[in-house]
N, C-alpha and C. Protein backbone atom coordinates (compact mmCIF):
# COMPACT_ATOMS: atom_id res chain seq x y z
N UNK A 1 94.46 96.89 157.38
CA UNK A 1 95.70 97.10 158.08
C UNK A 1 95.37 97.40 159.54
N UNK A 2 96.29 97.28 159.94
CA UNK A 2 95.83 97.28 161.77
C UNK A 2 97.36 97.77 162.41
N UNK A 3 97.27 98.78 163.45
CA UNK A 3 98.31 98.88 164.51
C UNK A 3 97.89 99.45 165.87
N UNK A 4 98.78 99.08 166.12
CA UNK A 4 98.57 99.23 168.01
C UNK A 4 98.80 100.59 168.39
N UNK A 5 98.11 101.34 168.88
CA UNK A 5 98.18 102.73 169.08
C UNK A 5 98.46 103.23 170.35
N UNK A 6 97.93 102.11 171.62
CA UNK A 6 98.64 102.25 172.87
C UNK A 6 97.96 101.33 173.84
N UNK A 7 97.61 101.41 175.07
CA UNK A 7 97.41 100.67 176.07
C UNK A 7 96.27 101.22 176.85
N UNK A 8 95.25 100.65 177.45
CA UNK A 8 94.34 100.96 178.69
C UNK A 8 95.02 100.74 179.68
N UNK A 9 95.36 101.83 180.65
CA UNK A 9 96.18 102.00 181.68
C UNK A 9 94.49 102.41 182.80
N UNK A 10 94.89 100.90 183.74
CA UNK A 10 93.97 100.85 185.09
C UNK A 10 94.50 101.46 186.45
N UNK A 11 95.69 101.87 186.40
CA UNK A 11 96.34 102.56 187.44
C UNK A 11 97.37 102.98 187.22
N UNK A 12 98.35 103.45 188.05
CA UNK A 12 99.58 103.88 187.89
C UNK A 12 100.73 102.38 187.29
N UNK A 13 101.20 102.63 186.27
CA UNK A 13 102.21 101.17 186.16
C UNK A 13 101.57 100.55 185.75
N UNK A 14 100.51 100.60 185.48
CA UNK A 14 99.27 98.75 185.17
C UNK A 14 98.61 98.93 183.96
N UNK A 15 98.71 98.34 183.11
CA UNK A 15 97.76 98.24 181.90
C UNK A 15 96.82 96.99 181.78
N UNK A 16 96.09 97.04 180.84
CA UNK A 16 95.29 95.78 180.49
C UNK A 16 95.08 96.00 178.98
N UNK A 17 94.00 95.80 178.51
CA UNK A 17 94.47 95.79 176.88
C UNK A 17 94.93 96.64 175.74
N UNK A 18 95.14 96.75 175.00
CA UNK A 18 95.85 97.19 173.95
C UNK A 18 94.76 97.68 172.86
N UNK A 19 95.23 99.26 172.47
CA UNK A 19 94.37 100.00 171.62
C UNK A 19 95.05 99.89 170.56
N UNK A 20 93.73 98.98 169.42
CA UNK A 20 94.12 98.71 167.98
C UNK A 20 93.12 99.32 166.97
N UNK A 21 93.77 99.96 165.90
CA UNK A 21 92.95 100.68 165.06
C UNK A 21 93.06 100.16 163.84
N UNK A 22 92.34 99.28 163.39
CA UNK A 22 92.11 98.89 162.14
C UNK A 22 91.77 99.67 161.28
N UNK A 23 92.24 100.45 159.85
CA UNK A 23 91.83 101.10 159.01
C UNK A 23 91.83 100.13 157.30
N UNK A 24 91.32 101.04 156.38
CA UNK A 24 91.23 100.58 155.26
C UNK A 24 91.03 101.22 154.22
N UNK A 25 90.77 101.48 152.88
CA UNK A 25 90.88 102.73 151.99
C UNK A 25 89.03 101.83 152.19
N UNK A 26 88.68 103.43 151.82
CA UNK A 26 86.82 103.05 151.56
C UNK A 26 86.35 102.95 149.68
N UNK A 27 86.21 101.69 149.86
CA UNK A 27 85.18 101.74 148.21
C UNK A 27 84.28 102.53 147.66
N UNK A 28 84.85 103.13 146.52
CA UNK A 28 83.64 104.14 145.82
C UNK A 28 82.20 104.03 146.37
N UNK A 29 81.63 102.87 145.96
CA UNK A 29 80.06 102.23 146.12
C UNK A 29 79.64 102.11 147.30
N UNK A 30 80.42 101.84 148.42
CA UNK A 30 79.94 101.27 149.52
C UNK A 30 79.24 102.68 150.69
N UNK A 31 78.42 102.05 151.08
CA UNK A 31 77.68 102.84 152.10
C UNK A 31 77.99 102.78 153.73
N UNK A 32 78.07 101.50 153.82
CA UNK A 32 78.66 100.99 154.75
C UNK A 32 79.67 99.92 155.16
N UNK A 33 80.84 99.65 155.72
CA UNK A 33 82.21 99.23 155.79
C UNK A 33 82.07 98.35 157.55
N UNK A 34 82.15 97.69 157.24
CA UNK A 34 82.76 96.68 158.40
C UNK A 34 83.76 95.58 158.96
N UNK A 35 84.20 95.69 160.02
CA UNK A 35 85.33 95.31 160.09
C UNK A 35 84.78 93.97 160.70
N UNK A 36 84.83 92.36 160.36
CA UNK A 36 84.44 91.39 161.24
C UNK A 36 85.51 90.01 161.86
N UNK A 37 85.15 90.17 162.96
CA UNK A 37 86.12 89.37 163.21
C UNK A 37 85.55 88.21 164.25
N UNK A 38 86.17 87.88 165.36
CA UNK A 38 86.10 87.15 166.49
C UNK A 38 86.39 87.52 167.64
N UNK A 39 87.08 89.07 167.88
CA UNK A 39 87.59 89.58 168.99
C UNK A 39 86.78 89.26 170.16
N UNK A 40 85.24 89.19 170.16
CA UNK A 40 84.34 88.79 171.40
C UNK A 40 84.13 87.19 171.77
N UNK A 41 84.19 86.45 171.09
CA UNK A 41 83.68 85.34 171.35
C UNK A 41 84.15 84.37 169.68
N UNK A 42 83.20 82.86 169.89
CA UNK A 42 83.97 81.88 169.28
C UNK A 42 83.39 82.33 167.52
N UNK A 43 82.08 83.41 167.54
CA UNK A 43 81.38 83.21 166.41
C UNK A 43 82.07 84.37 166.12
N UNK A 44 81.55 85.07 164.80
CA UNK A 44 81.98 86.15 164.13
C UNK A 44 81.06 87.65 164.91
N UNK A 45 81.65 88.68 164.81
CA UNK A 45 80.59 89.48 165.54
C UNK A 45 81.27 90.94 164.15
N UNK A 46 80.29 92.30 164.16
CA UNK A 46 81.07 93.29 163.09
C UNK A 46 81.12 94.25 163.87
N UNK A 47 81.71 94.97 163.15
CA UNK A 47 81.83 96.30 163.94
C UNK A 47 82.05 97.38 163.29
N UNK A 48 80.88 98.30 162.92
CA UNK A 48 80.96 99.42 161.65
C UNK A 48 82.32 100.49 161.81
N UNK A 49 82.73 100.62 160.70
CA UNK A 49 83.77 101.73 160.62
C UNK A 49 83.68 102.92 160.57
N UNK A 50 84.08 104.33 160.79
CA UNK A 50 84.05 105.12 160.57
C UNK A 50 84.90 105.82 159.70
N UNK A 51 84.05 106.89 159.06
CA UNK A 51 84.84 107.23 157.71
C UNK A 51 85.44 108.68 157.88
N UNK A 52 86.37 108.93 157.18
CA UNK A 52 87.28 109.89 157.05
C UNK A 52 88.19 110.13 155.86
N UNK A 53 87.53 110.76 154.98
CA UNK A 53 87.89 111.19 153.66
C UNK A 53 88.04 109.83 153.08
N UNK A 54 89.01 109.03 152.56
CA UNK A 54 88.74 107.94 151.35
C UNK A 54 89.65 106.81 151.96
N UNK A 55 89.33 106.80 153.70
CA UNK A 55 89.58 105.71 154.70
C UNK A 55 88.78 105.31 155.79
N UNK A 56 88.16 104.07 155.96
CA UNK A 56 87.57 104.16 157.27
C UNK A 56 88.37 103.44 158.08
N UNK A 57 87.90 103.35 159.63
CA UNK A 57 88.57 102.75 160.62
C UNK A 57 87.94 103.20 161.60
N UNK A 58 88.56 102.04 162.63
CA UNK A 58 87.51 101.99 163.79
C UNK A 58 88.81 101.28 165.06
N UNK A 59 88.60 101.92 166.15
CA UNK A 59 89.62 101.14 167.47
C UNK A 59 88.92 100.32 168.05
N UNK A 60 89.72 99.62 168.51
CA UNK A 60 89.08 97.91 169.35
C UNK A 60 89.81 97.91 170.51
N UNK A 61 89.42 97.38 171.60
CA UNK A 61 89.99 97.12 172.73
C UNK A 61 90.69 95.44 172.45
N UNK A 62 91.43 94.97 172.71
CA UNK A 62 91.51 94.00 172.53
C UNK A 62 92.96 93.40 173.37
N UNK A 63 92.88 92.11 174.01
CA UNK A 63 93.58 91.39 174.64
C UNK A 63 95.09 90.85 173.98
N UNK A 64 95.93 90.64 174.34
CA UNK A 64 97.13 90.07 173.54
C UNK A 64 96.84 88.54 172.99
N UNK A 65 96.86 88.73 171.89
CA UNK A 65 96.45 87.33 171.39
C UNK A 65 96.56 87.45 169.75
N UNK A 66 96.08 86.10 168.79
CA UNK A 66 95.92 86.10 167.30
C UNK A 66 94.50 86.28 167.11
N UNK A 67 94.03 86.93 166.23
CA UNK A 67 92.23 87.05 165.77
C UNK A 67 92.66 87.49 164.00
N UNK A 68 91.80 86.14 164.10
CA UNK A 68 91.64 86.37 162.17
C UNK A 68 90.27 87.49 162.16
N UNK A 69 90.49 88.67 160.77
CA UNK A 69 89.81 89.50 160.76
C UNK A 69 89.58 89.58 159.38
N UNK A 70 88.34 90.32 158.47
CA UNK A 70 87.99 90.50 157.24
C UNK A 70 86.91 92.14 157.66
N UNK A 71 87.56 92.76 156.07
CA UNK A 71 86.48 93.45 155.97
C UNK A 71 85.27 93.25 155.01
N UNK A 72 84.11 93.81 155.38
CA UNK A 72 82.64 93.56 154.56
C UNK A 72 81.86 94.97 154.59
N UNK A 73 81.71 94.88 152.84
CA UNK A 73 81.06 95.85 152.90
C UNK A 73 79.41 95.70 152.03
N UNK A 74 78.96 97.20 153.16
CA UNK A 74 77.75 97.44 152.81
C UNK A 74 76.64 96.04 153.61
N UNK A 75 77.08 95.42 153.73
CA UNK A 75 76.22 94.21 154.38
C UNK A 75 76.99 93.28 155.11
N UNK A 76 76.74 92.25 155.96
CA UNK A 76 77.48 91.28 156.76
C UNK A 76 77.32 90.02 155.60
């Protein structure tokens, strides 16, 4: 799940991208949780989550646009 939590503000009146926090419930087994997507470039890139009781999630800077996303766990 993912929502927009607010804006990078570069001056007074001016923003540039948009603060998104992807979360997810965390799997019994898993050690490690990642969120992968395309937000940087044309290939896939991950980006580990952080955990918090029996959810992880992690914020992204990210531009106004569509990005297909998956989570992976414990390995890429």
């Amino acid at each position: 799940m993912f929502r927009v939590i607010g804006r990078l503000q570069v001056a007074p009146r001016r923003y540039t991208k948009y603060i998104v926090r992807f979360s997810t419930k965390w799997p019994e087994n898993a050690v490690r949780l990642y969120l992968v997507s395309t937000f940087t470039s044309l290939f896939p890139g991950r980006f580990e989550l952080k955990r918090a009781g029996g959810e992880g999630f992690i914020d992204v800077y990210l531009w106004s646009g569509v990005y297909p996303y998956w989570f992976s766990i414990n390995r890429f």
